[in-house]
N, C-alpha and C. Protein backbone atom coordinates (compact mmCIF):
# COMPACT_ATOMS: atom_id res chain seq x y z
N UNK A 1 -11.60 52.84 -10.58
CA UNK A 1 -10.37 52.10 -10.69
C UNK A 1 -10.00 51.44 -9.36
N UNK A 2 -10.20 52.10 -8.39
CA UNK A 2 -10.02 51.58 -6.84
C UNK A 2 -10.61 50.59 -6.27
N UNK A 3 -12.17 50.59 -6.87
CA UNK A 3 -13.13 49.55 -6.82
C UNK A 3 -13.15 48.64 -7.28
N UNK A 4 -12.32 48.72 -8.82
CA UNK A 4 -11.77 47.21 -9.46
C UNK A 4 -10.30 46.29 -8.73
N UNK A 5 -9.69 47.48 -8.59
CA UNK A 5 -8.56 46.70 -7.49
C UNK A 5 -8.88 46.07 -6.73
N UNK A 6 -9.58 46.63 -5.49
CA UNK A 6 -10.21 46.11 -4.44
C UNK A 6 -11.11 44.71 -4.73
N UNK A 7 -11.87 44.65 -5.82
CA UNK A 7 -12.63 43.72 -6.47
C UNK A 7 -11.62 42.44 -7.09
N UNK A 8 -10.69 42.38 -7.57
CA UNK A 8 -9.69 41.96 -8.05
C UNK A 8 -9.17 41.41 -6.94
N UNK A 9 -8.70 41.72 -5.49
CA UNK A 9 -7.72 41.30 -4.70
C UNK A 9 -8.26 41.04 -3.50
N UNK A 10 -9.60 41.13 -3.47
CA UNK A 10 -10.43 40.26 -2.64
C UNK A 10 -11.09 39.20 -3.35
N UNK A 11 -11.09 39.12 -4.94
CA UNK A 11 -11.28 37.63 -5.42
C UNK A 11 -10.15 37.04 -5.38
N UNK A 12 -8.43 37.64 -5.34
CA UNK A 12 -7.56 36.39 -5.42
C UNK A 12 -7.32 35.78 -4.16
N UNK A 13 -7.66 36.90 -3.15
CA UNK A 13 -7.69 36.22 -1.40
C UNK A 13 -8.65 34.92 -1.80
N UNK A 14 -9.99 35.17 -1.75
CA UNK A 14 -10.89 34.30 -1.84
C UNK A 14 -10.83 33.17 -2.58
N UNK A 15 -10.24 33.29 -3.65
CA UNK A 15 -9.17 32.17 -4.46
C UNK A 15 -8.62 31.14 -3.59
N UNK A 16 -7.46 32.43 -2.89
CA UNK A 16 -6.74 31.23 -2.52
C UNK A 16 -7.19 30.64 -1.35
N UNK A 17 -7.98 31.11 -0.38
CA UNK A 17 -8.47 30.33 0.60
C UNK A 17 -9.33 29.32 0.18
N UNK A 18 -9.82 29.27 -1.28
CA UNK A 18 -10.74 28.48 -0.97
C UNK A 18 -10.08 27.17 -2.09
N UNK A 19 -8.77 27.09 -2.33
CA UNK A 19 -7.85 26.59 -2.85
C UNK A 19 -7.77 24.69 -2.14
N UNK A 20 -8.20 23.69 -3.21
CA UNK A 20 -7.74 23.06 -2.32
C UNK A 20 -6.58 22.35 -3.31
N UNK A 21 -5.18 22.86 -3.42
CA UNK A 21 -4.06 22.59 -3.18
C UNK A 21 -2.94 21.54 -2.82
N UNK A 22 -3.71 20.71 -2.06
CA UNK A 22 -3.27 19.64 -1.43
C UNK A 22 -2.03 18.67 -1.77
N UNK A 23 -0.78 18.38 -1.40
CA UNK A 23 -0.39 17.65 -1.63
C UNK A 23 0.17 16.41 -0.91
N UNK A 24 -1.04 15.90 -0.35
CA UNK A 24 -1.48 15.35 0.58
C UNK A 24 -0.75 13.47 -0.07
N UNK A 25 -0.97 13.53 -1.39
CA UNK A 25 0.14 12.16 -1.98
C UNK A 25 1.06 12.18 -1.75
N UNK A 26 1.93 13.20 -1.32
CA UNK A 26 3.20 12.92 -1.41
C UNK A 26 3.70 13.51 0.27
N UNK A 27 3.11 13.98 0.71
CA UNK A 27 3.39 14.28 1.98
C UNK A 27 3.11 13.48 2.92
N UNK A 28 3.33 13.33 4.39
CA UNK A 28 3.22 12.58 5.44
C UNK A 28 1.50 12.49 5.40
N UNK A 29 0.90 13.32 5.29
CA UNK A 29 -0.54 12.90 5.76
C UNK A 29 -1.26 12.12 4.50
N UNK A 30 -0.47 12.11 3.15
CA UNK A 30 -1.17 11.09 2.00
C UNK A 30 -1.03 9.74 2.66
N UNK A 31 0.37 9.38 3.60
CA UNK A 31 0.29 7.95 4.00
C UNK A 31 -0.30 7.65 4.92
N UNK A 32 -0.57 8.40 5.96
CA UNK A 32 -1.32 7.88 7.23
C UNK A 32 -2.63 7.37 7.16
N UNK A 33 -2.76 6.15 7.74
CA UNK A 33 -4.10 5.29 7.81
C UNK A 33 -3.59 3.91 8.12
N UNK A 34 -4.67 2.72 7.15
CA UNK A 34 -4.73 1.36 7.28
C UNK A 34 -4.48 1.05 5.86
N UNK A 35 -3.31 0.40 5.73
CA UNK A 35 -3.41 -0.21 4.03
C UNK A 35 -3.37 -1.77 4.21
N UNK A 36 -4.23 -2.24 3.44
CA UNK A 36 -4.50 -3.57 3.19
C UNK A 36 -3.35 -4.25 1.61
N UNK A 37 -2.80 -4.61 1.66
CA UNK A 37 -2.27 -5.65 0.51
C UNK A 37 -3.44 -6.47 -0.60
N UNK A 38 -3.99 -6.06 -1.46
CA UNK A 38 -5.22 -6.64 -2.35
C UNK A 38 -5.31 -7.33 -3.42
N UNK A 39 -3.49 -6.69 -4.54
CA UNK A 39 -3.44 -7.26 -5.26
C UNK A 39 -1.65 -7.02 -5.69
N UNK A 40 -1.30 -8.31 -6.61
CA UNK A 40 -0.02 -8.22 -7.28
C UNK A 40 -0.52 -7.73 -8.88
N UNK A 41 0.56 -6.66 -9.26
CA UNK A 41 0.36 -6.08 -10.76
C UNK A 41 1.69 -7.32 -11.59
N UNK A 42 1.73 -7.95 -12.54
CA UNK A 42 2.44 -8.45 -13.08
C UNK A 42 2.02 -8.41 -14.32
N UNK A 43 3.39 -8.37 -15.52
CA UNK A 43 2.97 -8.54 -16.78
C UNK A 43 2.84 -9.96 -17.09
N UNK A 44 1.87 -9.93 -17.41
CA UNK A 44 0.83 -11.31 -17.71
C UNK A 44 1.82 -11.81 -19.37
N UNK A 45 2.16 -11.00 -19.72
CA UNK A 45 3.04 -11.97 -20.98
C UNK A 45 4.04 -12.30 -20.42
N UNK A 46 4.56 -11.59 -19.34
CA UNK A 46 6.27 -12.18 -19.58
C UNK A 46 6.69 -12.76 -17.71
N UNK A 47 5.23 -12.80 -16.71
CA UNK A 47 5.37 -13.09 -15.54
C UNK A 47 6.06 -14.35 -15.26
N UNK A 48 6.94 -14.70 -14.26
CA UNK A 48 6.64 -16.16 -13.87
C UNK A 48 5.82 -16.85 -13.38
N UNK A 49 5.71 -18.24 -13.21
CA UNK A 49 4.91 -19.14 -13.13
C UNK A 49 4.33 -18.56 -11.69
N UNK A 50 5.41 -18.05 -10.52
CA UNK A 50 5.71 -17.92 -9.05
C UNK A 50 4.86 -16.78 -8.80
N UNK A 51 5.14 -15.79 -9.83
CA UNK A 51 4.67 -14.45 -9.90
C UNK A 51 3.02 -14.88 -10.19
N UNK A 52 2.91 -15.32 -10.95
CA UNK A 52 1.28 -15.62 -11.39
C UNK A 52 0.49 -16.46 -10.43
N UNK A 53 1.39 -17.45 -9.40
CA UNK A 53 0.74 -18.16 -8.30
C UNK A 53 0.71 -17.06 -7.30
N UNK A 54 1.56 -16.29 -7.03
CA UNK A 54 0.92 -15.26 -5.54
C UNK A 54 -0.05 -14.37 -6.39
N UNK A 55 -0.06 -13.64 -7.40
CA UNK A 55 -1.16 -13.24 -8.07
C UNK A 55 -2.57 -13.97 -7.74
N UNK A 56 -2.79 -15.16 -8.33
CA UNK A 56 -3.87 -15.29 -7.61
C UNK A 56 -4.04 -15.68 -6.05
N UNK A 57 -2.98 -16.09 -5.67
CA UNK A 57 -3.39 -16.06 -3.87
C UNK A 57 -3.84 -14.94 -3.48
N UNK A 58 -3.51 -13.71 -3.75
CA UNK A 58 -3.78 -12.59 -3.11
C UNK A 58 -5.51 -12.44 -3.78
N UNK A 59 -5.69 -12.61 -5.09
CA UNK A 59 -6.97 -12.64 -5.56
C UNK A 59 -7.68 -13.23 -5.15
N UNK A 60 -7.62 -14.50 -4.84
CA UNK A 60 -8.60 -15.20 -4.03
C UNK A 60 -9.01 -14.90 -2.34
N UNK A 61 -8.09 -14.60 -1.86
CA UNK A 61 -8.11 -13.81 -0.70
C UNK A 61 -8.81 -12.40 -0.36
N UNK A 62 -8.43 -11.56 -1.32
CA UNK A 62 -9.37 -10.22 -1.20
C UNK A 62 -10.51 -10.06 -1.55
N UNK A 63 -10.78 -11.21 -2.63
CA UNK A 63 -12.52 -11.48 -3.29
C UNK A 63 -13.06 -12.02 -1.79
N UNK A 64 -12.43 -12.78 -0.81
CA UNK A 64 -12.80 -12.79 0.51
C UNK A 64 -12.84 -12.07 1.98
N UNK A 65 -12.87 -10.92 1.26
CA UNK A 65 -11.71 -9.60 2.43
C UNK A 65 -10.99 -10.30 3.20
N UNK A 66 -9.95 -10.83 2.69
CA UNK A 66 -8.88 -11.21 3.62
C UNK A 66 -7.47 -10.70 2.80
N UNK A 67 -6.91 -10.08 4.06
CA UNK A 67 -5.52 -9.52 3.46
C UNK A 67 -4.31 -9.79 4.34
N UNK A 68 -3.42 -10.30 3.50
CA UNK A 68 -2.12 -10.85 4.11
C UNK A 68 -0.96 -10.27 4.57
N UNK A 69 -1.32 -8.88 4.10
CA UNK A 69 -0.18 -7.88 4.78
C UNK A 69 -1.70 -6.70 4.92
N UNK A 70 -1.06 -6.28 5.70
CA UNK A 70 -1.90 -4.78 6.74
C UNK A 70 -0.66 -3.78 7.34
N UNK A 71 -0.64 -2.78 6.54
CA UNK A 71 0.15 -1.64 7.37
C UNK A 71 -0.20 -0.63 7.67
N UNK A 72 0.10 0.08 9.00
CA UNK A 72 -0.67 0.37 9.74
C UNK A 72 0.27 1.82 9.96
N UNK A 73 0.00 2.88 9.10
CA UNK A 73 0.89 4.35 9.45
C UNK A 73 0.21 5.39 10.47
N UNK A 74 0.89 5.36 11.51
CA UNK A 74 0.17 6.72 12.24
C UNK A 74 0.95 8.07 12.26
N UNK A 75 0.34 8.79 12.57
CA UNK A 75 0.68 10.24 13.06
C UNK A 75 1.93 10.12 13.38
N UNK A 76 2.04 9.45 14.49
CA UNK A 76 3.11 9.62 15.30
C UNK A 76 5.04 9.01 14.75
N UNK A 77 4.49 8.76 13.37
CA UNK A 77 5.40 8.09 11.99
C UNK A 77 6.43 6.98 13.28
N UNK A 78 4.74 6.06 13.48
CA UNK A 78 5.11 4.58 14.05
C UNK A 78 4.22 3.96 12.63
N UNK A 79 5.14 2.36 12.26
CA UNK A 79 4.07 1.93 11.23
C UNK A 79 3.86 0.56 12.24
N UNK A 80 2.97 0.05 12.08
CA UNK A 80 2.67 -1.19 12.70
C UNK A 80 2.09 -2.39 11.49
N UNK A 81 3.30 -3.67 11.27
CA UNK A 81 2.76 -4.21 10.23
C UNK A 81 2.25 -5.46 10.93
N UNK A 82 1.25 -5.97 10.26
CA UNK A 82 0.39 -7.31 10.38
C UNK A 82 0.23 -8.22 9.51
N UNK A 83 1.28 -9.25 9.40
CA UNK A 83 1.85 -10.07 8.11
C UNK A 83 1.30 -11.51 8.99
N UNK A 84 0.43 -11.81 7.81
CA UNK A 84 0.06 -13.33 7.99
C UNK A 84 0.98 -14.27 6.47
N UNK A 85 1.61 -13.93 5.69
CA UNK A 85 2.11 -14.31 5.00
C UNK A 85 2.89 -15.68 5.03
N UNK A 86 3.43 -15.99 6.57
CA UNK A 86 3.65 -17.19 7.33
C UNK A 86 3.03 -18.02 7.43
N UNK A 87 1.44 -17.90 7.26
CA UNK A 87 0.83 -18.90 7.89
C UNK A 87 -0.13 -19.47 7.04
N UNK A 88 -0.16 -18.97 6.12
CA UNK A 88 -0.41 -19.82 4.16
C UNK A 88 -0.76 -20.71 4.19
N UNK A 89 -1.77 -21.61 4.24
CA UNK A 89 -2.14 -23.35 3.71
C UNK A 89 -2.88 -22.87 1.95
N UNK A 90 -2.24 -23.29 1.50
CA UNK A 90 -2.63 -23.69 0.27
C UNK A 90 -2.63 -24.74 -0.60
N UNK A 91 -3.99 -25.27 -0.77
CA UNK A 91 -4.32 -26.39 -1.69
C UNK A 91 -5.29 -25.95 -2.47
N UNK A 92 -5.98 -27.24 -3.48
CA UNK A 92 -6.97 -27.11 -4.47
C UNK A 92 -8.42 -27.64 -3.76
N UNK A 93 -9.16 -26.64 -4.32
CA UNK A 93 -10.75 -26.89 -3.84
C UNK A 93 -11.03 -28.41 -3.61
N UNK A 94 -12.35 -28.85 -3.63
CA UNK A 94 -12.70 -29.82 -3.50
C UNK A 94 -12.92 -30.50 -4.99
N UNK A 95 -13.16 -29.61 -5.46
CA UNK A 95 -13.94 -30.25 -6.75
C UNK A 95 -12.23 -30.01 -8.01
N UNK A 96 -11.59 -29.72 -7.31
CA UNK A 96 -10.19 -29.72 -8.19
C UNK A 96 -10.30 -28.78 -9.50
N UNK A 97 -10.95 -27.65 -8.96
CA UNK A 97 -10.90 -26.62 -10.08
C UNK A 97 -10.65 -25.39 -10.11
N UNK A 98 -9.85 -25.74 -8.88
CA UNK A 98 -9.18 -23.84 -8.51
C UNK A 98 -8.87 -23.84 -7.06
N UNK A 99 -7.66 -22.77 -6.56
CA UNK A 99 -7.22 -22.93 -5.30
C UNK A 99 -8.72 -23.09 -3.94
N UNK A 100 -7.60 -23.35 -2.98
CA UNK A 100 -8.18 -23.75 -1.64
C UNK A 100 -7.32 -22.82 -0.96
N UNK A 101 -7.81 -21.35 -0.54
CA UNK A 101 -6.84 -20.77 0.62
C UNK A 101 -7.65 -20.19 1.69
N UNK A 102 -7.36 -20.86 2.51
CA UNK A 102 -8.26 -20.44 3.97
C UNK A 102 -7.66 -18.69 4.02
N UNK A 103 -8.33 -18.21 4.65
CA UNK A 103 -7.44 -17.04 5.45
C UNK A 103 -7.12 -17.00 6.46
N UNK A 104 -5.29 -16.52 6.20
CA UNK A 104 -4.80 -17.40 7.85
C UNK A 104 -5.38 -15.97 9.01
N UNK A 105 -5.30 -17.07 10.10
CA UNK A 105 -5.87 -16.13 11.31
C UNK A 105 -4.67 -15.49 12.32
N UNK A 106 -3.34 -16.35 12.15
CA UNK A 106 -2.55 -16.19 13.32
C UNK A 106 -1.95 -14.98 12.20
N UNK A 107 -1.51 -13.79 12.97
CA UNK A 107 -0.37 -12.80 11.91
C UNK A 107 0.82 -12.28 12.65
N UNK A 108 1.80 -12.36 12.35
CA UNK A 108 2.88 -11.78 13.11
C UNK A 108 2.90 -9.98 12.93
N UNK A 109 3.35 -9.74 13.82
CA UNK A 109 2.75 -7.86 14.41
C UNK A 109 4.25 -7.47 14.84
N UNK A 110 4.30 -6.41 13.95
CA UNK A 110 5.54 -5.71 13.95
C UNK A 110 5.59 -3.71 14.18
N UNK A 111 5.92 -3.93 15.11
CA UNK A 111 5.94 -2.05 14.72
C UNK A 111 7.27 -1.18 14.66
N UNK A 112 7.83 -0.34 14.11
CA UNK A 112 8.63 0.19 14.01
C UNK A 112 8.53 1.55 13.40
N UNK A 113 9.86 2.83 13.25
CA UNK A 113 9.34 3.64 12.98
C UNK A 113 9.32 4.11 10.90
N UNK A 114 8.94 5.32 11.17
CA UNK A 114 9.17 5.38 8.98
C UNK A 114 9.02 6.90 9.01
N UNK A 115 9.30 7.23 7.76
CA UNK A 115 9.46 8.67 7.14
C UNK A 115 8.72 7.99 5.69
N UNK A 116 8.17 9.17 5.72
CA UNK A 116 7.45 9.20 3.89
C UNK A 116 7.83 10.76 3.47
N UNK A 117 8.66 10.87 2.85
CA UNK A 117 8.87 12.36 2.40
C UNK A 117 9.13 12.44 0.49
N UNK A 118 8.03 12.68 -0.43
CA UNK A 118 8.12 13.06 -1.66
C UNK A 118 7.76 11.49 -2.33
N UNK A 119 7.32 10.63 -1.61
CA UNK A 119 7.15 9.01 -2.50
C UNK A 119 8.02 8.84 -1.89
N UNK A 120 9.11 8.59 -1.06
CA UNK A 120 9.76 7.69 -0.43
C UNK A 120 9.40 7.08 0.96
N UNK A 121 9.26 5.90 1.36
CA UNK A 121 9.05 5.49 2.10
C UNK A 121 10.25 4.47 2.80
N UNK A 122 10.83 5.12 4.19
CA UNK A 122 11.92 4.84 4.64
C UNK A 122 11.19 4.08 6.28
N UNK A 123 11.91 2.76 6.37
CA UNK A 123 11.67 2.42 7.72
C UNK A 123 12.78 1.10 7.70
N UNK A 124 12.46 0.79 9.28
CA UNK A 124 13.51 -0.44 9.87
C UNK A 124 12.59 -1.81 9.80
N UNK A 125 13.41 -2.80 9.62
CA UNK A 125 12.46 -4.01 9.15
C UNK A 125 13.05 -4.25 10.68
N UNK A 126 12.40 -6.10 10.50
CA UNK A 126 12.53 -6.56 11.83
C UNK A 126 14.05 -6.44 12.25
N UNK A 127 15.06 -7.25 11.14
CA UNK A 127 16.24 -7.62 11.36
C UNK A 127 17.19 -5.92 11.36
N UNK A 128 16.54 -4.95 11.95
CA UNK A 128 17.19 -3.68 12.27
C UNK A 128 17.88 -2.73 10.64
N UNK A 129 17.51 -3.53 9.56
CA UNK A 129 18.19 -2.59 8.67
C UNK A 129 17.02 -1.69 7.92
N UNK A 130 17.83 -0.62 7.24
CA UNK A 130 17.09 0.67 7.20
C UNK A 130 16.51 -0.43 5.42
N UNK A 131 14.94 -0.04 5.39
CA UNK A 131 14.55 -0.06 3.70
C UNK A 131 14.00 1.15 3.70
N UNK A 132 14.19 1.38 1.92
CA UNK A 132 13.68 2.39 1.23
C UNK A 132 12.80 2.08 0.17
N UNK A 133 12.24 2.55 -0.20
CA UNK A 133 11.03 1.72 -1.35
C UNK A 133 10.23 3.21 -1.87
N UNK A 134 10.01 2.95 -2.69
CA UNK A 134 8.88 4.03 -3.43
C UNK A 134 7.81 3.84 -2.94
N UNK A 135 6.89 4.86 -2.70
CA UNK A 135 5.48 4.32 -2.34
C UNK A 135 4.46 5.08 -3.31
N UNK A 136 4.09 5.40 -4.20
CA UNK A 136 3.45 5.81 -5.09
C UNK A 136 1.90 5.52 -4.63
N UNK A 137 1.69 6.89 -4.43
CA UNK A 137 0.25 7.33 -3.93
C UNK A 137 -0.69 7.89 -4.40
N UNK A 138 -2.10 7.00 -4.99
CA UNK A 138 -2.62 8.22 -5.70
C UNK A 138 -4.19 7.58 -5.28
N UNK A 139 -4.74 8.89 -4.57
CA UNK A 139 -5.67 8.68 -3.51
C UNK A 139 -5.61 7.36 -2.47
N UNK A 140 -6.91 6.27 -2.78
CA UNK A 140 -6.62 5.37 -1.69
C UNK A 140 -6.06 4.08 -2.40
N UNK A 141 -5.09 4.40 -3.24
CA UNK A 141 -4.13 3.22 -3.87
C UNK A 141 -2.73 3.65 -3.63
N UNK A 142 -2.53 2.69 -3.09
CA UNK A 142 -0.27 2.75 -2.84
C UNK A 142 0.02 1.63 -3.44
N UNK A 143 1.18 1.89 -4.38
CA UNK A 143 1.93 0.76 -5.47
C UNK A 143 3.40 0.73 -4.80
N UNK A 144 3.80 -0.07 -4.15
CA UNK A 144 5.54 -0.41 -3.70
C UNK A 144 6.00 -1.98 -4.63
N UNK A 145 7.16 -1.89 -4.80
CA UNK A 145 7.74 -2.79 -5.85
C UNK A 145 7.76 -3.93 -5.43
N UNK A 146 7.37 -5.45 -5.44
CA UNK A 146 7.62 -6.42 -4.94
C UNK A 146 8.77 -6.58 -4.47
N UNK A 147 9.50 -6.38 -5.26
CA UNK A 147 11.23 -6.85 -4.98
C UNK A 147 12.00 -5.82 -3.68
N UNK A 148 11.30 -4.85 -3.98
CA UNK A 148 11.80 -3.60 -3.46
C UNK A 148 11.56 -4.13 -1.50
N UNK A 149 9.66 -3.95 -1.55
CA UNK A 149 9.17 -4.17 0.05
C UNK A 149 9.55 -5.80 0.21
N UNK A 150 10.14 -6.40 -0.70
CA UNK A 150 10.48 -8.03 0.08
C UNK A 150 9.71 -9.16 0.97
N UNK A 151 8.02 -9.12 0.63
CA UNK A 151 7.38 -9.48 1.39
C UNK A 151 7.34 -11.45 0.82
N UNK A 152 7.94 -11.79 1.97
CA UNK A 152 8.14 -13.08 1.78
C UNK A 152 6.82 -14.18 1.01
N UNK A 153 7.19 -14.79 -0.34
CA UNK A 153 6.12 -15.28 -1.22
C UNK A 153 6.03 -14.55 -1.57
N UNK A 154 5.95 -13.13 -2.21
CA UNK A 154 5.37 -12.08 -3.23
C UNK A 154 6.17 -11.13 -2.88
N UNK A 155 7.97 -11.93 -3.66
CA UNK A 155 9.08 -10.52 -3.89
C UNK A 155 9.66 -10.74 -5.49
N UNK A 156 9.08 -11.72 -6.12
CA UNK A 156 9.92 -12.22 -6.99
C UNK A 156 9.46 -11.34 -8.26
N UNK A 157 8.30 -10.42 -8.65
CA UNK A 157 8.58 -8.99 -9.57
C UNK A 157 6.77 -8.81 -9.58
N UNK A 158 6.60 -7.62 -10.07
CA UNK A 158 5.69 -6.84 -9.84
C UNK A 158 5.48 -5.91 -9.06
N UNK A 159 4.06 -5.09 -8.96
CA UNK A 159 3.67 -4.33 -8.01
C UNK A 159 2.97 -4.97 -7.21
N UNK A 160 3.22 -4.58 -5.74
CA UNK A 160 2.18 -4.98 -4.60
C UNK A 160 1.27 -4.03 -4.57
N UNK A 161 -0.20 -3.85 -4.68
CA UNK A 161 -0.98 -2.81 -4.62
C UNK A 161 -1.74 -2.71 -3.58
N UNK A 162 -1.68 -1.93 -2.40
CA UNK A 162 -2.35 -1.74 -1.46
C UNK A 162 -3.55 -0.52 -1.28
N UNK A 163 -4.47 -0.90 -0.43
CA UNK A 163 -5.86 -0.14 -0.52
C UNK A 163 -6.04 0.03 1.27
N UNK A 164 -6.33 1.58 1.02
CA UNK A 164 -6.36 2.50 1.95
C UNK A 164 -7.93 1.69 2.45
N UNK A 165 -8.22 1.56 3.84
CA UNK A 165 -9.46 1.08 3.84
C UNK A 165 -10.09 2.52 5.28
């Protein structure tokens, strides 16, 4: 009987050490890294016209690894963002059968600080006021609300979907 105890409660030790537990999505260390901006989620029946044009800007752009927002979470819960979103030329190909978007090179670089505690993601924009936004994390995909993160050209509805690189 002693030997089954013992047998019993050195498998639930061993259990739990070897537990991986993690709730690493929703805690400070699910956000830390490099997230790239890749794609807009919109409902395709009921999007606007506006919504469906940054949709494919961002598509045509990441089929080129080029990404127009880059945020940048460290340890030290500094985020550092890298928004080329400013510097946009957009026209139609040559042959007039689908966009023309260079990828811009110049990006404006912002750092400031943030909290991620349970899916919330709290920080100071440029103009000093506090945002809050959901950040929905599940492995190396983060979904924040267009409207919500306000990223100038792609706030008007959907998800912004960013990729952990």
């Amino acid at each position: 009987m002693k030997k089954m105890a013992i047998y019993y409660l050195l498998m639930g030790f061993l259990i739990a050490a070897c537990s991986t537990d993690k709730m690493a999505d929703n805690g400070i260390d699910g956000i830390i890294g490099t997230w790239e901006l890749t794609a807009l989620e919109i409902n395709d029946g009921s999007a606007s016209s506006e919504a469906e044009f940054a949709q494919d800007i961002l598509d045509v752009l990441s089929a080129s690894d080029c990404y127009l927002l880059t945020l940048i979470f460290n340890e030290d819960l500094t985020l550092v963002t890298q928004d080329a979103t400013n510097y946009l030329e957009i026209g139609v190909n040559s042959s007039g059968t689908g966009l023309d978007v260079p990828c811009p090179v110049q990006r404006d670089t912002f750092t400031t600080s943030y909290t991620y505690v349970e899916g919330t993601l709290t920080f100071t924009d440029e103009n000093q006021q506090s945002v809050t936004v959901d950040a929905l994390i599940n492995g190396n995909t983060m979904v924040i609300s267009a409207r919500d993160l306000a990223v100038e050209n792609f706030n008007s509805e959907g998800n912004l979907v960013f990729s952990r690189r």
